[in-house]
C-alpha atoms as a PDB file:
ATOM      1  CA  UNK A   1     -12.665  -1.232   9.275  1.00  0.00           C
ATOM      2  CA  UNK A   2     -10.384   1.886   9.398  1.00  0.00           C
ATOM      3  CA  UNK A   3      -8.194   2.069  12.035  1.00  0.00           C
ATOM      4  CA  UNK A   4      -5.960   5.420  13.098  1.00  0.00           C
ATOM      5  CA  UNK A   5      -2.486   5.433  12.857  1.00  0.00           C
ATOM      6  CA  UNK A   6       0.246   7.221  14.525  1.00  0.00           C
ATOM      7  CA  UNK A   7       2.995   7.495  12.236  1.00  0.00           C
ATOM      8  CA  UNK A   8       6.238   8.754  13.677  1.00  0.00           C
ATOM      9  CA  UNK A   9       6.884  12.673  13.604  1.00  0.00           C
ATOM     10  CA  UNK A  10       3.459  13.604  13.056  1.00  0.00           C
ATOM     11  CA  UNK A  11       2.426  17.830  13.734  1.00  0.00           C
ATOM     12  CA  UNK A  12       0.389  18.521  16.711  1.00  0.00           C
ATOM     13  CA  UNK A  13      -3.022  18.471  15.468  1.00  0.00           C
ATOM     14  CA  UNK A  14      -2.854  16.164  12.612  1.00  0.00           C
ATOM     15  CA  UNK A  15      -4.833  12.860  12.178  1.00  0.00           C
ATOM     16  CA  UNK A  16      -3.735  10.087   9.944  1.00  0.00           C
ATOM     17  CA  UNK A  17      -6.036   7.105   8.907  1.00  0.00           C
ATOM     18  CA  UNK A  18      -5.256   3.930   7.394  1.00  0.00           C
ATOM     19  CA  UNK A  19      -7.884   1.756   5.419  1.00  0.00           C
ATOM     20  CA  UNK A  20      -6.604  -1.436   6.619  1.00  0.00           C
ATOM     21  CA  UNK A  21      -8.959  -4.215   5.008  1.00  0.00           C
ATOM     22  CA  UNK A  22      -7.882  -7.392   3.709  1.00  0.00           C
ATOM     23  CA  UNK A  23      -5.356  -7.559   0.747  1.00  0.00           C
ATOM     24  CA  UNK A  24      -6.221 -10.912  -0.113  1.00  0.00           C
ATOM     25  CA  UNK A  25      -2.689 -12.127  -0.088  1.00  0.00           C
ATOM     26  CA  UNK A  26      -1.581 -14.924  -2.836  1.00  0.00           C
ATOM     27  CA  UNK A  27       0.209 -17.017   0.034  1.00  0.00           C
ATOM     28  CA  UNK A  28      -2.233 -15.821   2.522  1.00  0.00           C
ATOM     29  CA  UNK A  29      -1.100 -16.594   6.046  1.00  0.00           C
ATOM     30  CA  UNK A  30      -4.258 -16.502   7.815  1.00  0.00           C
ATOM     31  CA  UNK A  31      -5.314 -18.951   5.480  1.00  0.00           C
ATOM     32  CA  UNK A  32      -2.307 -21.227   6.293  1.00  0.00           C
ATOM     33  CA  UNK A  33      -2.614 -20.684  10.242  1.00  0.00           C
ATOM     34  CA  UNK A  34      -6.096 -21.647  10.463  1.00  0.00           C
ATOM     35  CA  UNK A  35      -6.509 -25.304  11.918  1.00  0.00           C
ATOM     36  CA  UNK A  36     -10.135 -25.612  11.337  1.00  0.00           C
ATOM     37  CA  UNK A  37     -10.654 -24.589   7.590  1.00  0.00           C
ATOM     38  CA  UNK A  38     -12.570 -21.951   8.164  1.00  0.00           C
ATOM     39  CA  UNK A  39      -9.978 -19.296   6.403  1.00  0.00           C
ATOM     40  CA  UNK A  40      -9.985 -20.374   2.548  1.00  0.00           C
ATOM     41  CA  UNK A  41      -8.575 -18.649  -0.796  1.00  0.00           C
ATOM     42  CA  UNK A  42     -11.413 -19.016  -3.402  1.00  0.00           C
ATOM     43  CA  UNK A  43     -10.444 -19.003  -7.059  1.00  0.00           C
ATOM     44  CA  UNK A  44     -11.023 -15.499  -8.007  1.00  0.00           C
ATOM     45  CA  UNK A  45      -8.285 -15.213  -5.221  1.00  0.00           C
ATOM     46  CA  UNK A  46     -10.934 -13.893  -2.409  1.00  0.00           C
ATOM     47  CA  UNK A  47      -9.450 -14.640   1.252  1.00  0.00           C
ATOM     48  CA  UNK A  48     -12.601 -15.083   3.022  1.00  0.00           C
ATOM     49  CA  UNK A  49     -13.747 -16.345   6.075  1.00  0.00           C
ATOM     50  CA  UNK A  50     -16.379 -19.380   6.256  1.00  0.00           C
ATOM     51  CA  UNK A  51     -18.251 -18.678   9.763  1.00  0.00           C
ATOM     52  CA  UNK A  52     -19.543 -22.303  10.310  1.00  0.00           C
ATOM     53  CA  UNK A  53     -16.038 -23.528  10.708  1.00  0.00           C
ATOM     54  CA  UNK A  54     -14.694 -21.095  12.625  1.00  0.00           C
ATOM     55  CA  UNK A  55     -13.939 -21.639  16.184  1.00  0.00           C
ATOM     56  CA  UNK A  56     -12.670 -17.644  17.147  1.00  0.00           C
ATOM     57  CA  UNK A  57      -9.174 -18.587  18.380  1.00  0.00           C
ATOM     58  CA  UNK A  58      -7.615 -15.910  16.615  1.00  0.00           C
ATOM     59  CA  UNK A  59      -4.783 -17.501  14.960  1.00  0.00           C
ATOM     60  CA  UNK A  60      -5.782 -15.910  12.021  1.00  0.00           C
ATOM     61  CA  UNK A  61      -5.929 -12.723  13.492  1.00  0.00           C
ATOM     62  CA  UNK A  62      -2.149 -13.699  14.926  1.00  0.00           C
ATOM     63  CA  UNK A  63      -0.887 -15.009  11.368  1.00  0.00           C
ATOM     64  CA  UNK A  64      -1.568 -11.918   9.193  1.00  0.00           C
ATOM     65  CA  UNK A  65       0.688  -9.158   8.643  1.00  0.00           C
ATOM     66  CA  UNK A  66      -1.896  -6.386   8.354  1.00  0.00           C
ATOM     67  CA  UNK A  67      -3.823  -7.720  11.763  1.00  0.00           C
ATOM     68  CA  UNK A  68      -6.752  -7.373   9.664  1.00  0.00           C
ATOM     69  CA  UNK A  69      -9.371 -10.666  10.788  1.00  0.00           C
ATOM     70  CA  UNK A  70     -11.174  -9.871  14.309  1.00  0.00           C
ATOM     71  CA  UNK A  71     -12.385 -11.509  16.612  1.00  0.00           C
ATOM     72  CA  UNK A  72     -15.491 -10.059  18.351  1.00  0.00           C
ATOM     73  CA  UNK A  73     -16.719 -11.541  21.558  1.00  0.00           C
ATOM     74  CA  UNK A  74     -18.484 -14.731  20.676  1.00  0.00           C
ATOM     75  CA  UNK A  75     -19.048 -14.151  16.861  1.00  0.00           C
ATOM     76  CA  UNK A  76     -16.757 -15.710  13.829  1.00  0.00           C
ATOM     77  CA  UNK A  77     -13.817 -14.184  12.750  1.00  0.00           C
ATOM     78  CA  UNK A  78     -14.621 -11.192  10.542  1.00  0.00           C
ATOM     79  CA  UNK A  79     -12.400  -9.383   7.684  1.00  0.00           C
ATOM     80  CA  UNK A  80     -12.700  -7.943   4.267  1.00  0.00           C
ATOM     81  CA  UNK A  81     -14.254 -11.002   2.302  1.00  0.00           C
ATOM     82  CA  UNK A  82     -14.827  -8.101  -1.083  1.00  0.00           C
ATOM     83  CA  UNK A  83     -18.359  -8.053  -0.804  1.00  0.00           C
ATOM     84  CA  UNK A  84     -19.103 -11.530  -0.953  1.00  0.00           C
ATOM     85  CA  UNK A  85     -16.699 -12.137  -3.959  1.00  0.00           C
ATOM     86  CA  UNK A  86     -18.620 -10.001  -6.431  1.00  0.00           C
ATOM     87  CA  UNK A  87     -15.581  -7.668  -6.453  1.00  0.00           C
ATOM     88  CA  UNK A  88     -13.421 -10.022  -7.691  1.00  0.00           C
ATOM     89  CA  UNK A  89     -15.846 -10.384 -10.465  1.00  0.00           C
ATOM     90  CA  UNK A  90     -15.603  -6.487 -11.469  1.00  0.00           C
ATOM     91  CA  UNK A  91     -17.985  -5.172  -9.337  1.00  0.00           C
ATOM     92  CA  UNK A  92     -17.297  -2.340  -7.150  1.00  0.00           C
ATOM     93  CA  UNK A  93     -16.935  -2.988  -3.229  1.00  0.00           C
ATOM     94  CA  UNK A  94     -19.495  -0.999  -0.630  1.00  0.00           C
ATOM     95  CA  UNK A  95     -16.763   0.525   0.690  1.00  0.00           C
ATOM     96  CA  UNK A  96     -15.719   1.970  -2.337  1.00  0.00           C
ATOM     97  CA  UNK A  97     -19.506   3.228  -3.841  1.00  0.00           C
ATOM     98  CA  UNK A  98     -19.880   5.037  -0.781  1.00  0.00           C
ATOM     99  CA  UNK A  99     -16.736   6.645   0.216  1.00  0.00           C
ATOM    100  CA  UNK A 100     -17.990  10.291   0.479  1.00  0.00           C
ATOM    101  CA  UNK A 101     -14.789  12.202  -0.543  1.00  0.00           C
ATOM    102  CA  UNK A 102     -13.504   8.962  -3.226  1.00  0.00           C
ATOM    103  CA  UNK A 103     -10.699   8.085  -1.486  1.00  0.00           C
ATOM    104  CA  UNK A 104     -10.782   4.578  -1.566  1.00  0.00           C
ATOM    105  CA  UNK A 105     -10.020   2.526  -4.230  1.00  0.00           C
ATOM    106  CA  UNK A 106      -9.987  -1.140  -5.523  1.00  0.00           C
ATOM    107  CA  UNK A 107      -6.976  -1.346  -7.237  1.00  0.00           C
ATOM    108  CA  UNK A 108      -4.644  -4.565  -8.368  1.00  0.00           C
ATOM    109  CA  UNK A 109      -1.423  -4.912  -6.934  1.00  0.00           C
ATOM    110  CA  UNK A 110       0.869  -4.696 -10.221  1.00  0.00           C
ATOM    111  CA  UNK A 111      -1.495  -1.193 -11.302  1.00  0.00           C
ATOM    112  CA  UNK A 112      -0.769   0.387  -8.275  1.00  0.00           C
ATOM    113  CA  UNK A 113       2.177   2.543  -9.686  1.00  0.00           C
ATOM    114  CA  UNK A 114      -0.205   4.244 -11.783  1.00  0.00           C
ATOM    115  CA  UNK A 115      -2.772   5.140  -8.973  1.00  0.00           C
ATOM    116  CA  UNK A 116      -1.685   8.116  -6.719  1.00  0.00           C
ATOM    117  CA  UNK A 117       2.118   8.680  -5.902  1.00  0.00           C
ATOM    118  CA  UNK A 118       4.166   5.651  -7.373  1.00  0.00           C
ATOM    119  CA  UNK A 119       6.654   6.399  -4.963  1.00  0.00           C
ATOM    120  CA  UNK A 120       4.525   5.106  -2.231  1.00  0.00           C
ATOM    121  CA  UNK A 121       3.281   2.268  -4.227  1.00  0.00           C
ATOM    122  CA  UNK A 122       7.160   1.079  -4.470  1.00  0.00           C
ATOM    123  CA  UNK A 123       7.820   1.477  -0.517  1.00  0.00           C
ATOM    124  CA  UNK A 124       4.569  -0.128  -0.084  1.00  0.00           C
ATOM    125  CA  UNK A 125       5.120  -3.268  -2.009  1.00  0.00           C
ATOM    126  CA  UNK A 126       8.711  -3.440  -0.974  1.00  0.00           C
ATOM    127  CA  UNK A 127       8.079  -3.194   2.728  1.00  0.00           C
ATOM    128  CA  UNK A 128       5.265  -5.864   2.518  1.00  0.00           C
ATOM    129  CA  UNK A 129       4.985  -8.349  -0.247  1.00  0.00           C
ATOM    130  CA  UNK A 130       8.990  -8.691  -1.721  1.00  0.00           C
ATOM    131  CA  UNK A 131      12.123 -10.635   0.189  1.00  0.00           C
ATOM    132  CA  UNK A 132      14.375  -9.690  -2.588  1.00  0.00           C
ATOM    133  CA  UNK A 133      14.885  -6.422  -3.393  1.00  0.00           C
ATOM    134  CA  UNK A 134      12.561  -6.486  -6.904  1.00  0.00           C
ATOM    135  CA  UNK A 135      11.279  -3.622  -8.340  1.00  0.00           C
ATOM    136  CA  UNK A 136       7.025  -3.568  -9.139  1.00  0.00           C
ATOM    137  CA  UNK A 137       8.319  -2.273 -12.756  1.00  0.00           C
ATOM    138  CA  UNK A 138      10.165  -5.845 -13.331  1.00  0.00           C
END
């Protein structure tokens, strides 16, 4: 899902987007606010959602950071779930293969530095994954 963001002081005219899918958190807290199971962490470290079990209250939606699970009408929760796993296994994601212009990218937290400005990778982990003050580089 990509959602459109307004970031504040944005030019007339311009358009920002934001891939928000699922980052799979370690301590994932959809995962921890679901009451009936249906949010698990697999292994490979895949947050994904099992539809039998879910009821559609939404706490997941609620519990994560990123707002990323939704709940549509009277279908399970839906989210990210890397294409069934096979992602996590070092295949490449949908979304990725068929981004026209290659702007998405599966990349792992502690290699983001080296993709695209590192500068935003270091606001971006700071801001969202670190209570202390560390660094990526430590």
């Amino acid at each position: 899902m990509v959602d459109m963001v307004s970031p504040h002081a944005t030019k007339l005219g311009t358009h920002h987007f934001a891939f928000l899918s699922c980052h799979h958190c370690e301590d994932a807290k959809c995962v921890a606010a679901c009451k009936h199971n249906a949010m698990q962490r697999t292994a490979e470290g895949v947050v994904r959602v099992t539809e039998e079990n879910c009821e559609g209250c939404a706490d997941c939606v609620h519990a994560c950071p990123w707002h990323v699970p939704r709940v549509m009408g009277d279908t399970p929760t839906v989210k990210c779930n890397l294409c069934d796993g096979r992602a996590a296994h070092g295949e490449t994601p949908e979304c990725v293969k068929t981004c026209p212009k290659g702007a998405l990218m599966l990349v792992r937290l502690s290699e983001l530095a080296t993709h695209g400005r590192p500068e935003y990778a270091q606001k971006f982990f700071m801001r969202n994954f670190l209570k202390g003050g560390e660094s990526i580089h430590d």
